[in-house]
PDB file of N, CA and C in Angstrom:
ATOM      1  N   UNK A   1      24.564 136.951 -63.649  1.00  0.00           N
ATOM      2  CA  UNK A   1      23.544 136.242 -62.911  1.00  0.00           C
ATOM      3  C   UNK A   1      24.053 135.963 -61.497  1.00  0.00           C
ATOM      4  N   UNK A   2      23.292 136.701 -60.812  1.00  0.00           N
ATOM      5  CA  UNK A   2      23.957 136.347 -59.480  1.00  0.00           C
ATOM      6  C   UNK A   2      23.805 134.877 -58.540  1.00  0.00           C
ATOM      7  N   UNK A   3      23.274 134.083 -59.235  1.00  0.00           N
ATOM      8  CA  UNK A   3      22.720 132.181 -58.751  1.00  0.00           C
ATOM      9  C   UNK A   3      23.188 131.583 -59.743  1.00  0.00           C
ATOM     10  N   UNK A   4      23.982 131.700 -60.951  1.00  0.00           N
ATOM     11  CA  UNK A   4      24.463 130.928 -61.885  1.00  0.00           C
ATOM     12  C   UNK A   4      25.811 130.480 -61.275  1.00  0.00           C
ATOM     13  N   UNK A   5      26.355 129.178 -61.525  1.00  0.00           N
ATOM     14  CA  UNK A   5      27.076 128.439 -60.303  1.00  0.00           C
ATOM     15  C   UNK A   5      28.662 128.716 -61.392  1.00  0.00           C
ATOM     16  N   UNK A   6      28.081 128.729 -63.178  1.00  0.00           N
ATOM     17  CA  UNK A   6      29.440 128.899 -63.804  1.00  0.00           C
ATOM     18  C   UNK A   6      29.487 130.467 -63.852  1.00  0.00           C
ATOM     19  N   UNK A   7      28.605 131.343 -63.883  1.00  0.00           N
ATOM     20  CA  UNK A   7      29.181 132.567 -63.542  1.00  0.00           C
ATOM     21  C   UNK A   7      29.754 132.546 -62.268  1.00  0.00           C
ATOM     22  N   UNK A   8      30.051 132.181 -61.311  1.00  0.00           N
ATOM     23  CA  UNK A   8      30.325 132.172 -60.025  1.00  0.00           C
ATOM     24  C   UNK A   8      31.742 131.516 -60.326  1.00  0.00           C
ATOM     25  N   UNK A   9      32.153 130.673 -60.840  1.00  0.00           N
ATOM     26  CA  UNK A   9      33.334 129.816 -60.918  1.00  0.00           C
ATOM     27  C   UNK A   9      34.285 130.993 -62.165  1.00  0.00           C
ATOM     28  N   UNK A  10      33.489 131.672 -62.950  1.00  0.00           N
ATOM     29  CA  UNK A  10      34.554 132.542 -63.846  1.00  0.00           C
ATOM     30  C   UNK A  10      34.754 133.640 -62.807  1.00  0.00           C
ATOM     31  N   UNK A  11      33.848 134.039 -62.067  1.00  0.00           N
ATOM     32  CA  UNK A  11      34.460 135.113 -61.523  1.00  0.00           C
ATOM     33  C   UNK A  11      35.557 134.707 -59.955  1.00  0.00           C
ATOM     34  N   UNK A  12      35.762 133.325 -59.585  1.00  0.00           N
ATOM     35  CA  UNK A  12      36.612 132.958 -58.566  1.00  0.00           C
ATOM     36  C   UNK A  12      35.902 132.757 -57.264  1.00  0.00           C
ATOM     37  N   UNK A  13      34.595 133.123 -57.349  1.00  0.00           N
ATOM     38  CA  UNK A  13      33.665 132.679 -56.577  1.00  0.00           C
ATOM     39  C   UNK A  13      34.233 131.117 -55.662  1.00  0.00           C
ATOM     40  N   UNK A  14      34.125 130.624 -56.796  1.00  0.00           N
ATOM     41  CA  UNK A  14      33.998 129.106 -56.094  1.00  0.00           C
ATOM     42  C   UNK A  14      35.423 128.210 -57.406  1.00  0.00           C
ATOM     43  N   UNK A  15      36.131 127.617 -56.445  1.00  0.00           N
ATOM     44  CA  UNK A  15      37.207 127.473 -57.065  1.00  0.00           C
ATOM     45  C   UNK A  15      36.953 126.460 -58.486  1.00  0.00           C
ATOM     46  N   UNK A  16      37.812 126.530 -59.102  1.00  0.00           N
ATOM     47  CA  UNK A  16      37.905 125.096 -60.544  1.00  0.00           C
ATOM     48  C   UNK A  16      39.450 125.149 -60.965  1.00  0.00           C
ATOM     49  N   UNK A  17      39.733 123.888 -61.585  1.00  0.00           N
ATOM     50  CA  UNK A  17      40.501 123.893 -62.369  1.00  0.00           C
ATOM     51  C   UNK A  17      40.563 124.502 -63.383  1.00  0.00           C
ATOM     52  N   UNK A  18      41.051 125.455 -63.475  1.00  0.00           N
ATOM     53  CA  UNK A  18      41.311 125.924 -64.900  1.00  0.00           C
ATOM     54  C   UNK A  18      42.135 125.568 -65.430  1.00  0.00           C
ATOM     55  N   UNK A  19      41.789 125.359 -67.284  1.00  0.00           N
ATOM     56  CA  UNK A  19      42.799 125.119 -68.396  1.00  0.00           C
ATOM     57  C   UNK A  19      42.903 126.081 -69.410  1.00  0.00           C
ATOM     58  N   UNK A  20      41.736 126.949 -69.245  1.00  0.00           N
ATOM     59  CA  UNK A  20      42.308 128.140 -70.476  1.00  0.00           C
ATOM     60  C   UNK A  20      41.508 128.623 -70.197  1.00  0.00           C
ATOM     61  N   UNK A  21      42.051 130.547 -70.734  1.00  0.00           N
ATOM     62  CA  UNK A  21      40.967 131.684 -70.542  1.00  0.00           C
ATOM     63  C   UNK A  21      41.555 132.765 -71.167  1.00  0.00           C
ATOM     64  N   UNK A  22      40.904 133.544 -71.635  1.00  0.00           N
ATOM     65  CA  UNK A  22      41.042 134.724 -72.383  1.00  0.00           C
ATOM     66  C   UNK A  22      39.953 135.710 -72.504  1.00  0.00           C
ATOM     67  N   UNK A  23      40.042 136.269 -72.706  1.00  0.00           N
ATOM     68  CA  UNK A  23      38.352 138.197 -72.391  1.00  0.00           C
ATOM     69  C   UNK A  23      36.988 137.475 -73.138  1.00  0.00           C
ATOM     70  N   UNK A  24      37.100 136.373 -73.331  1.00  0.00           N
ATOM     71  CA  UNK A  24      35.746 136.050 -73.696  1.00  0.00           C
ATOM     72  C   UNK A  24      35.417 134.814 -73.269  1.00  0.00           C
ATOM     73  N   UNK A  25      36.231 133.778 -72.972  1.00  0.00           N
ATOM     74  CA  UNK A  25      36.046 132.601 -73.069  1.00  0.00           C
ATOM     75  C   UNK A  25      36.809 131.858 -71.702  1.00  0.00           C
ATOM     76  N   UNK A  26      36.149 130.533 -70.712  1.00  0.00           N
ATOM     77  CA  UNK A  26      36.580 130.634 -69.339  1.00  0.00           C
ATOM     78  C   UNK A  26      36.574 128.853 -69.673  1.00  0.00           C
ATOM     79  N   UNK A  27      37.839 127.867 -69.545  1.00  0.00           N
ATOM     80  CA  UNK A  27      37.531 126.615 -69.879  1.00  0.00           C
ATOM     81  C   UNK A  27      37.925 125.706 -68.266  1.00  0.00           C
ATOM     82  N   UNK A  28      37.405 124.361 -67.622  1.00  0.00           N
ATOM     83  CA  UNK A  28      37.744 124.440 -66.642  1.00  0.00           C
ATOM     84  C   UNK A  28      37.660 122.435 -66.681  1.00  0.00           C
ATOM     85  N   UNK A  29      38.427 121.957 -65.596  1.00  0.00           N
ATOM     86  CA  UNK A  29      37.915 120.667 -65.553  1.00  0.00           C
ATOM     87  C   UNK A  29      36.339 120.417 -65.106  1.00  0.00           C
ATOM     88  N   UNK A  30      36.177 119.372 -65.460  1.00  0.00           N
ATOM     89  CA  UNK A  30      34.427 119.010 -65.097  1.00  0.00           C
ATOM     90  C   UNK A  30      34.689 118.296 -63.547  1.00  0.00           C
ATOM     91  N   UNK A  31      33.970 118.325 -62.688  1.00  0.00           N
ATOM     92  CA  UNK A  31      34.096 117.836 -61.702  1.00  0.00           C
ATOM     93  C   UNK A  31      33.837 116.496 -61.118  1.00  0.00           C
ATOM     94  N   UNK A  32      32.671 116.120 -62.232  1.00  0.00           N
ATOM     95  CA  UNK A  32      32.161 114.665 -62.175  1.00  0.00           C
ATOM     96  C   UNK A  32      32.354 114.005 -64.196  1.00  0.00           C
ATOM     97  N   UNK A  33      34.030 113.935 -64.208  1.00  0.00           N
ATOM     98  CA  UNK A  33      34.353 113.420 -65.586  1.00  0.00           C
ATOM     99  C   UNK A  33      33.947 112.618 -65.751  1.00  0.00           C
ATOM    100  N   UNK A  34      33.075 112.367 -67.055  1.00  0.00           N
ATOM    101  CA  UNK A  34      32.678 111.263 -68.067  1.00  0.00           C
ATOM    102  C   UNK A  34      33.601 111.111 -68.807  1.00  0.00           C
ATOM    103  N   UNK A  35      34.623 111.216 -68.742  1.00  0.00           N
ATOM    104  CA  UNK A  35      35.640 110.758 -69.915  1.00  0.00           C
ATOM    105  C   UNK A  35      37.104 110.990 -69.436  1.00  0.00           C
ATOM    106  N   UNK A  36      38.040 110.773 -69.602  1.00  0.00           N
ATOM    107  CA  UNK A  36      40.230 110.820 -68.847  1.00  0.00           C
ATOM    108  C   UNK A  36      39.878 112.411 -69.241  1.00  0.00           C
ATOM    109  N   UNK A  37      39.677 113.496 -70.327  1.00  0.00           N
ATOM    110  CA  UNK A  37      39.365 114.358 -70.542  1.00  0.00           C
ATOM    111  C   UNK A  37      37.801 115.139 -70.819  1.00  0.00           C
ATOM    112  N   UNK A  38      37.493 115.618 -69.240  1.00  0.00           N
ATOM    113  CA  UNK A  38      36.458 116.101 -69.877  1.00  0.00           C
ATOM    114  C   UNK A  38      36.636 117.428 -69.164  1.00  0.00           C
ATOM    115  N   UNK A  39      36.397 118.235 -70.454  1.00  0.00           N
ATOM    116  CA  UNK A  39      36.419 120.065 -69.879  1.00  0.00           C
ATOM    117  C   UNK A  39      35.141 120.849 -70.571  1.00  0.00           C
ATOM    118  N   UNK A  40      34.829 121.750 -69.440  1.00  0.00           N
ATOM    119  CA  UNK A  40      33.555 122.283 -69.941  1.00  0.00           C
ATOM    120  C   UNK A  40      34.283 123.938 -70.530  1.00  0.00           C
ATOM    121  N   UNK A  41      33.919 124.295 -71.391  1.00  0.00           N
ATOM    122  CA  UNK A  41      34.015 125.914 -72.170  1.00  0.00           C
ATOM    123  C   UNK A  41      32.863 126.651 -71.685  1.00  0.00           C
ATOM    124  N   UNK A  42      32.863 127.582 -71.476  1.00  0.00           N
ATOM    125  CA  UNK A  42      32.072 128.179 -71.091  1.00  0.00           C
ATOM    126  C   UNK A  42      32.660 129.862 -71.748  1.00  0.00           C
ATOM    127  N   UNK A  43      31.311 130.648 -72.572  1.00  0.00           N
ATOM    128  CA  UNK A  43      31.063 132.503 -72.259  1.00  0.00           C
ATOM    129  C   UNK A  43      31.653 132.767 -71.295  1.00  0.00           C
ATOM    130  N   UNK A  44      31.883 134.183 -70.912  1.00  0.00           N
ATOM    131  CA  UNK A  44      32.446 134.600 -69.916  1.00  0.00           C
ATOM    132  C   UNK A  44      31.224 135.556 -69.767  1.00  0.00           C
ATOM    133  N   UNK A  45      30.403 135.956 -71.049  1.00  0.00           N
ATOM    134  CA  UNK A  45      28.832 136.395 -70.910  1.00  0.00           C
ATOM    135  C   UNK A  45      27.983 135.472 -70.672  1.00  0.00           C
ATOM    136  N   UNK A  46      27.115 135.861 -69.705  1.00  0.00           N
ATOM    137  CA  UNK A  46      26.219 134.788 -69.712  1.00  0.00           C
ATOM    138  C   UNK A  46      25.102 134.668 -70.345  1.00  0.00           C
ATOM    139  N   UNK A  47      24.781 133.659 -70.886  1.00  0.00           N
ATOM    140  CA  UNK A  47      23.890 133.314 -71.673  1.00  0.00           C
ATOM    141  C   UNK A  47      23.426 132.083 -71.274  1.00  0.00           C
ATOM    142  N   UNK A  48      21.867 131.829 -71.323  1.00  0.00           N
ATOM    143  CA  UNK A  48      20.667 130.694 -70.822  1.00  0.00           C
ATOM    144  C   UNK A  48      21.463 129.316 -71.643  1.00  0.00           C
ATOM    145  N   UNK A  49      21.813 128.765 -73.262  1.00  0.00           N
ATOM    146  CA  UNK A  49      21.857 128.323 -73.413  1.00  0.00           C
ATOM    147  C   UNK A  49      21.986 128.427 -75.203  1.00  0.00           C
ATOM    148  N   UNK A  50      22.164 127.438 -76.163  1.00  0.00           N
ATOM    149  CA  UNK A  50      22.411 128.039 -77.826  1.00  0.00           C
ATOM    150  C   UNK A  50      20.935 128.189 -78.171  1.00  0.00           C
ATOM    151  N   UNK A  51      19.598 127.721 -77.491  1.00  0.00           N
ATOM    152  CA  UNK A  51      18.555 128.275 -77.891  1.00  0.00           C
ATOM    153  C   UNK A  51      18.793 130.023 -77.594  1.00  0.00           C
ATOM    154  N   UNK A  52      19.275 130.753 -76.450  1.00  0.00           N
ATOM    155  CA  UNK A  52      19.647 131.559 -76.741  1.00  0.00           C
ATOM    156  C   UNK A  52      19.963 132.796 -77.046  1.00  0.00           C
ATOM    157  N   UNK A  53      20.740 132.219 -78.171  1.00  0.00           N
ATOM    158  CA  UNK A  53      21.917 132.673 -78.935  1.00  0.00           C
ATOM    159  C   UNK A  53      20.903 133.596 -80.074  1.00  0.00           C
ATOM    160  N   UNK A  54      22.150 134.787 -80.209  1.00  0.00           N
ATOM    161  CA  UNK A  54      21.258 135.676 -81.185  1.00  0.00           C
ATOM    162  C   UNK A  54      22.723 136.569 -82.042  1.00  0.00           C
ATOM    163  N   UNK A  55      22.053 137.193 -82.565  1.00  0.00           N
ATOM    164  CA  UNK A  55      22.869 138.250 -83.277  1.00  0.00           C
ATOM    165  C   UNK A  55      23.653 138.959 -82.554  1.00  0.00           C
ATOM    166  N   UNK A  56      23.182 139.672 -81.161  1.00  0.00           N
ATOM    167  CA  UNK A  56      23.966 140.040 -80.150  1.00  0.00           C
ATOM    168  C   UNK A  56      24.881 139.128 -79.254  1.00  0.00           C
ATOM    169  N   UNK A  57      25.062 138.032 -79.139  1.00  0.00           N
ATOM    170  CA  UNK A  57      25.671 137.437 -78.199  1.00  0.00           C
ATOM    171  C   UNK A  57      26.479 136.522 -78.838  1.00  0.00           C
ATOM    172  N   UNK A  58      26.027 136.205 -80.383  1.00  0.00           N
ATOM    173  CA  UNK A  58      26.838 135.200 -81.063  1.00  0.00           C
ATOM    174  C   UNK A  58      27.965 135.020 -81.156  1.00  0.00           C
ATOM    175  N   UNK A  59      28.600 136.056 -80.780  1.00  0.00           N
ATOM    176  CA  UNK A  59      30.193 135.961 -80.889  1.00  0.00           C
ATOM    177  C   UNK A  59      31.158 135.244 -79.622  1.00  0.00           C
ATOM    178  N   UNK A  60      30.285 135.146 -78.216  1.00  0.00           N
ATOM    179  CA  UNK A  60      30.932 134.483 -77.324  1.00  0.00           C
ATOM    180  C   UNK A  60      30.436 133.121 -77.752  1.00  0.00           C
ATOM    181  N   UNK A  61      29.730 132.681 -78.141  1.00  0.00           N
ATOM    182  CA  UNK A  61      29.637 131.329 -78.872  1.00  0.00           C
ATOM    183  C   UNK A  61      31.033 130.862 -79.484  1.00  0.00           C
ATOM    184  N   UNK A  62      30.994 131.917 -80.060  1.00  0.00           N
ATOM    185  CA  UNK A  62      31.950 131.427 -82.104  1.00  0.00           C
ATOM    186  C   UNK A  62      33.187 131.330 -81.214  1.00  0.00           C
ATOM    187  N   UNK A  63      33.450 132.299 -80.370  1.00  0.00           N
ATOM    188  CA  UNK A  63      34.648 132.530 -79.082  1.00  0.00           C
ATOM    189  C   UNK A  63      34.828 131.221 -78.773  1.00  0.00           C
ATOM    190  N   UNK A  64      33.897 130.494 -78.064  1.00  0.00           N
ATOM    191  CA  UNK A  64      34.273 129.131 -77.160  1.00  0.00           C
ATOM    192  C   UNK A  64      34.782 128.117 -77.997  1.00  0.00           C
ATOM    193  N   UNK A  65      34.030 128.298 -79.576  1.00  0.00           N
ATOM    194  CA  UNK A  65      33.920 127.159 -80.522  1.00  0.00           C
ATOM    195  C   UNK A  65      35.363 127.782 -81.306  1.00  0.00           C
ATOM    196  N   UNK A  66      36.133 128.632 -81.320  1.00  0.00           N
ATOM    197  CA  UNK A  66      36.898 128.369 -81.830  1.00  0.00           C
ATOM    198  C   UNK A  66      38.348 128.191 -80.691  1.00  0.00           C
ATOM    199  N   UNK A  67      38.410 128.128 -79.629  1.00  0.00           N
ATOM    200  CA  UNK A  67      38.648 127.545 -78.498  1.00  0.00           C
ATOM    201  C   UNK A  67      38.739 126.160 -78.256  1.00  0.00           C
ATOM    202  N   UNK A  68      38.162 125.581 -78.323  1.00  0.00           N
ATOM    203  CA  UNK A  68      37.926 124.319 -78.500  1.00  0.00           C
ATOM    204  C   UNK A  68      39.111 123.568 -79.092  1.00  0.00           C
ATOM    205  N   UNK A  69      39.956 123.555 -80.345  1.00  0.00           N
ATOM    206  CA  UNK A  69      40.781 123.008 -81.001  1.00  0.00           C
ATOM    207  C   UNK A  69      41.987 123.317 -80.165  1.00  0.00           C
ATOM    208  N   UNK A  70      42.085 124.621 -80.136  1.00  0.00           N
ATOM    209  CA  UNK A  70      42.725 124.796 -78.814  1.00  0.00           C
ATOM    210  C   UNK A  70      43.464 124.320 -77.669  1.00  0.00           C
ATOM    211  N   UNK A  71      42.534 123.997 -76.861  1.00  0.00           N
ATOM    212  CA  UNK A  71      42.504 123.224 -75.612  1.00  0.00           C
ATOM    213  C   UNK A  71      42.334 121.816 -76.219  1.00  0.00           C
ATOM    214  N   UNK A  72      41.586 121.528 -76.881  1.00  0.00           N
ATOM    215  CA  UNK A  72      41.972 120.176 -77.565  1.00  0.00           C
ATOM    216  C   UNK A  72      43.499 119.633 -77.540  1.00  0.00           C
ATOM    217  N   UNK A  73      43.953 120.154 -78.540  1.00  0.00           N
ATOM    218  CA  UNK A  73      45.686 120.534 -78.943  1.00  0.00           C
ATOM    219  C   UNK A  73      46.061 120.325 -77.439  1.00  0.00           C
ATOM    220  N   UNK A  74      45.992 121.265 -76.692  1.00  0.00           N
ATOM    221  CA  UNK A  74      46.930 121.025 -75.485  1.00  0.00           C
ATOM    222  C   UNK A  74      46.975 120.341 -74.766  1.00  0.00           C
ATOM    223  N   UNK A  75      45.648 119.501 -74.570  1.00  0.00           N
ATOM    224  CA  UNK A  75      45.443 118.291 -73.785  1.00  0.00           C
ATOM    225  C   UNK A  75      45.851 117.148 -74.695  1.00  0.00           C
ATOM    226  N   UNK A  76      46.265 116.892 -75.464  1.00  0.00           N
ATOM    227  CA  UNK A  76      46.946 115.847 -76.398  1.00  0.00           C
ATOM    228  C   UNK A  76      45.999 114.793 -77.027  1.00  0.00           C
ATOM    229  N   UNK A  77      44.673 115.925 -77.289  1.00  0.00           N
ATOM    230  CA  UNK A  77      43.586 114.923 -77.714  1.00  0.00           C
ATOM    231  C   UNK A  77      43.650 114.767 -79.323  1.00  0.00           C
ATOM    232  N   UNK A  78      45.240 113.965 -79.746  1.00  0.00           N
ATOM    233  CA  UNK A  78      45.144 114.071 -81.021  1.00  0.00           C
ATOM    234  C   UNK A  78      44.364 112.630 -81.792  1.00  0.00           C
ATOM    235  N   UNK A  79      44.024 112.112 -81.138  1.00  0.00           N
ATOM    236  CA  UNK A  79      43.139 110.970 -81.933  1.00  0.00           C
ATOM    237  C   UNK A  79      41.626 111.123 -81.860  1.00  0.00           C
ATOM    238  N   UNK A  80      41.499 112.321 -81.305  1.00  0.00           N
ATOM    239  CA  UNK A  80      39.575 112.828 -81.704  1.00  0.00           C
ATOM    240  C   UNK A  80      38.569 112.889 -80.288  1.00  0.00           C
ATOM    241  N   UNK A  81      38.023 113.455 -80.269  1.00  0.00           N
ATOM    242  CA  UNK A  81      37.526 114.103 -79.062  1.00  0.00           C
ATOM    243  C   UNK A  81      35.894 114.591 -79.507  1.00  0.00           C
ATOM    244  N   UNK A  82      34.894 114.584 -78.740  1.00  0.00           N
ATOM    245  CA  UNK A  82      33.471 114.533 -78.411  1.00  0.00           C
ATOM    246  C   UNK A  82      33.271 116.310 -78.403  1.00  0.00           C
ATOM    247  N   UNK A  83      32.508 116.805 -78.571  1.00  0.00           N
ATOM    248  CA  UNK A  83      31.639 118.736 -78.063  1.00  0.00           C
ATOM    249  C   UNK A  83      30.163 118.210 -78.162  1.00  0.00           C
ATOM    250  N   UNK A  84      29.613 118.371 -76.743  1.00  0.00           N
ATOM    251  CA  UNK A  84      28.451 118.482 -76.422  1.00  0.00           C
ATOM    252  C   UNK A  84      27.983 119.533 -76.085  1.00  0.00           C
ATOM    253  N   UNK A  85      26.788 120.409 -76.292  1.00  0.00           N
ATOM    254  CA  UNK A  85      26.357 121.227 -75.315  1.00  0.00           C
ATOM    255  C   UNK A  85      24.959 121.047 -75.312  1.00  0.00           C
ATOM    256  N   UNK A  86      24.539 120.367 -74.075  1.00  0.00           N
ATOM    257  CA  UNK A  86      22.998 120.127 -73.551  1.00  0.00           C
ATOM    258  C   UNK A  86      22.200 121.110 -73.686  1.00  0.00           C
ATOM    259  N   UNK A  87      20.905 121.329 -74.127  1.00  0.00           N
ATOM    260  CA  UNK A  87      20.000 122.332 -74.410  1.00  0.00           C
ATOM    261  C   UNK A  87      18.618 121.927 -73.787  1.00  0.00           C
ATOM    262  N   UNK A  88      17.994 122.443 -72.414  1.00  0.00           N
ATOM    263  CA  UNK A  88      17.138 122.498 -71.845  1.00  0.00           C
ATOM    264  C   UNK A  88      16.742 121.102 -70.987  1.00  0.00           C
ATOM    265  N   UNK A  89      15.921 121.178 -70.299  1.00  0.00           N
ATOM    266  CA  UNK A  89      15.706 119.567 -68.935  1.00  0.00           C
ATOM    267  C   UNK A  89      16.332 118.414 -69.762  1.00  0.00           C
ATOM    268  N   UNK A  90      15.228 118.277 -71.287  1.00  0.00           N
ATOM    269  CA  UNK A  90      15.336 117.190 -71.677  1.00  0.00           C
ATOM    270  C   UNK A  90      16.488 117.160 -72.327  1.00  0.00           C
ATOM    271  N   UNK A  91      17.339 117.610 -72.324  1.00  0.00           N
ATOM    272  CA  UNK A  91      18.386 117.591 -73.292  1.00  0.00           C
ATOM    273  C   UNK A  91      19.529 117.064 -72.155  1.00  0.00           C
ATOM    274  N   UNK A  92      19.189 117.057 -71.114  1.00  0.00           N
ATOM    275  CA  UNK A  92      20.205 117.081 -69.494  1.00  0.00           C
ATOM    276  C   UNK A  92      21.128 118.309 -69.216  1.00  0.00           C
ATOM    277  N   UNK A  93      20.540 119.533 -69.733  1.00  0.00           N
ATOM    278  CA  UNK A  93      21.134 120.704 -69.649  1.00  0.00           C
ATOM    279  C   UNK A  93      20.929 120.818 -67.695  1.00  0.00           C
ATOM    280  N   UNK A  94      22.097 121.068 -66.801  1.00  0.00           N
ATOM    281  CA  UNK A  94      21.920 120.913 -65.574  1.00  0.00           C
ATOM    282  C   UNK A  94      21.954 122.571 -65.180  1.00  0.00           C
ATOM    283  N   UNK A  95      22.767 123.384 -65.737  1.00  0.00           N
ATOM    284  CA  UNK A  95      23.116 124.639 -65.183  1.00  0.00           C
ATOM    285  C   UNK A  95      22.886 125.666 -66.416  1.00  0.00           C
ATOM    286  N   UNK A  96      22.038 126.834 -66.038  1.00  0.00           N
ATOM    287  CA  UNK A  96      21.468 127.232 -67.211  1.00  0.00           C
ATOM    288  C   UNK A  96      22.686 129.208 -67.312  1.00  0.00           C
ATOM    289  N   UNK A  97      23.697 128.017 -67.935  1.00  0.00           N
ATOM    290  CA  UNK A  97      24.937 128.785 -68.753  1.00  0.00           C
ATOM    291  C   UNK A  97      25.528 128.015 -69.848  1.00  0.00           C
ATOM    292  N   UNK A  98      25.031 128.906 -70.928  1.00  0.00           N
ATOM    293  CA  UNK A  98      26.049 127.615 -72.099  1.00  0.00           C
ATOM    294  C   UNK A  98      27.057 127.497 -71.819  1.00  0.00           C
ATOM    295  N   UNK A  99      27.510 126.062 -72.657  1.00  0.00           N
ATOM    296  CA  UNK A  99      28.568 125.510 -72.235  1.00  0.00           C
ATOM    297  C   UNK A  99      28.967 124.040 -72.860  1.00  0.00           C
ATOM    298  N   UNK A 100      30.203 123.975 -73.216  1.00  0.00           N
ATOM    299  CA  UNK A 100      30.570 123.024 -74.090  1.00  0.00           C
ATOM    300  C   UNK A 100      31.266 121.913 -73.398  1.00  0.00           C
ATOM    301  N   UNK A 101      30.790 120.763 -73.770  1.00  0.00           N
ATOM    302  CA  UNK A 101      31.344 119.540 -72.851  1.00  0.00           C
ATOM    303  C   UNK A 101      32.769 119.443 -74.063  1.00  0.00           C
ATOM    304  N   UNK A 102      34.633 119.489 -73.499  1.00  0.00           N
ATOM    305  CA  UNK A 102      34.841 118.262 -74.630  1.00  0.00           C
ATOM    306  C   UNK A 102      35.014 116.942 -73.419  1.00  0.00           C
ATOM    307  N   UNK A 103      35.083 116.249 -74.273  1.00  0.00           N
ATOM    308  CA  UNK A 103      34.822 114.976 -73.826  1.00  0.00           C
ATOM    309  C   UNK A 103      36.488 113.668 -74.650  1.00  0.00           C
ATOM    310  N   UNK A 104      36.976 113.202 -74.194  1.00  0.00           N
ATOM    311  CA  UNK A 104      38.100 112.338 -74.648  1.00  0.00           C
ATOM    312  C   UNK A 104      39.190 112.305 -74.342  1.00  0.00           C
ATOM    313  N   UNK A 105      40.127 111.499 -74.231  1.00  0.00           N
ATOM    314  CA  UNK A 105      41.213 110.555 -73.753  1.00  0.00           C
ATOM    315  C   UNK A 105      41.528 109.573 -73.722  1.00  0.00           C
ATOM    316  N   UNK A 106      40.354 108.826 -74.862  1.00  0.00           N
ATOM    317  CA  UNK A 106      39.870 107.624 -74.759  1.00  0.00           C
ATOM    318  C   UNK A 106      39.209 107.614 -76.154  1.00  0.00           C
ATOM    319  N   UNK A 107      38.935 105.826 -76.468  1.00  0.00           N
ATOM    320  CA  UNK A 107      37.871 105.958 -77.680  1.00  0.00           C
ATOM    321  C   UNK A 107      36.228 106.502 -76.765  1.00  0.00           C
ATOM    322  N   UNK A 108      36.042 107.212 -77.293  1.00  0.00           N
ATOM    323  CA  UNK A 108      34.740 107.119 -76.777  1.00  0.00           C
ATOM    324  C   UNK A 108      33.238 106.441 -77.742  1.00  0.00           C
ATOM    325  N   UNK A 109      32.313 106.088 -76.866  1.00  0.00           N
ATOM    326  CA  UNK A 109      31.459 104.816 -77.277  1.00  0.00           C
ATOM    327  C   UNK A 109      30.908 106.110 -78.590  1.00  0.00           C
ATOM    328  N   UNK A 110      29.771 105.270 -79.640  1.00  0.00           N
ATOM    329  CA  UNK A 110      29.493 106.047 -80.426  1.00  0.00           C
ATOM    330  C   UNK A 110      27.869 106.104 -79.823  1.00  0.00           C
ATOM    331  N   UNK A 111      27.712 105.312 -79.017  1.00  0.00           N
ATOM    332  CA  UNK A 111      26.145 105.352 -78.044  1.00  0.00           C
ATOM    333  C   UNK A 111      26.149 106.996 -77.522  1.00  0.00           C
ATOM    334  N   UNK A 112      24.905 107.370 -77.407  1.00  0.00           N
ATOM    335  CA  UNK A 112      25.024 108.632 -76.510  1.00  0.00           C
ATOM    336  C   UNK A 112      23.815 108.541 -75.101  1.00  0.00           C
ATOM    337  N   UNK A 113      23.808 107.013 -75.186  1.00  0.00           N
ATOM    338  CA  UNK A 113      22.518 106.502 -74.172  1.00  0.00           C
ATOM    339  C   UNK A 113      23.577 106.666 -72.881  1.00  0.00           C
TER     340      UNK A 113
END
């Protein structure tokens, strides 16, 4: 997608922190953290969002999601950690590339207001 802002950041476009990456999967700091740890996962295919998600693309999903523990692990989130991924306006999906919030470093509230 040539206007997608996280395709633009996997390909070096526009700089990020990166914390992990491998041929499918691109993980980076969030720029406006809600939490001491918050990193977004992201496809390295792009895809609208897990609405989606299909038989063909499912595997950069399963990719990010098994990623996740991962980068978890290395950020020393051993007392438990948040995965969000926003799905459409109302959901507060902002950038239309899936993408996995983790979220923790902290207790985090059990509110999601």
């Amino acid at each position: 997608m040539n206007d997608c802002l996280f395709c633009a950041i996997i390909n070096g476009d526009i700089p990020s922190t990166k914390v992990y990456e491998n041929e499918k999967v691109f993980a980076f700091r969030d720029i406006n953290p809600q939490a001491p740890t918050h990193i977004l996962v992201v496809p390295r295919e792009h895809i609208e969002s897990v609405d989606a998600l299909n038989a063909q693309n499912g595997e950069s999903a399963l990719s990010c999601l098994l990623a996740i523990p991962e980068i978890a692990k290395a950020e020393g989130l051993t007392g438990g950690y948040r995965v969000i991924s926003n799905i459409g306006e109302d959901g507060g999906q902002t950038v239309k590339h899936l993408h996995f919030h983790i979220l923790g470093g902290k207790k985090l509230s059990e509110s999601m207001n």
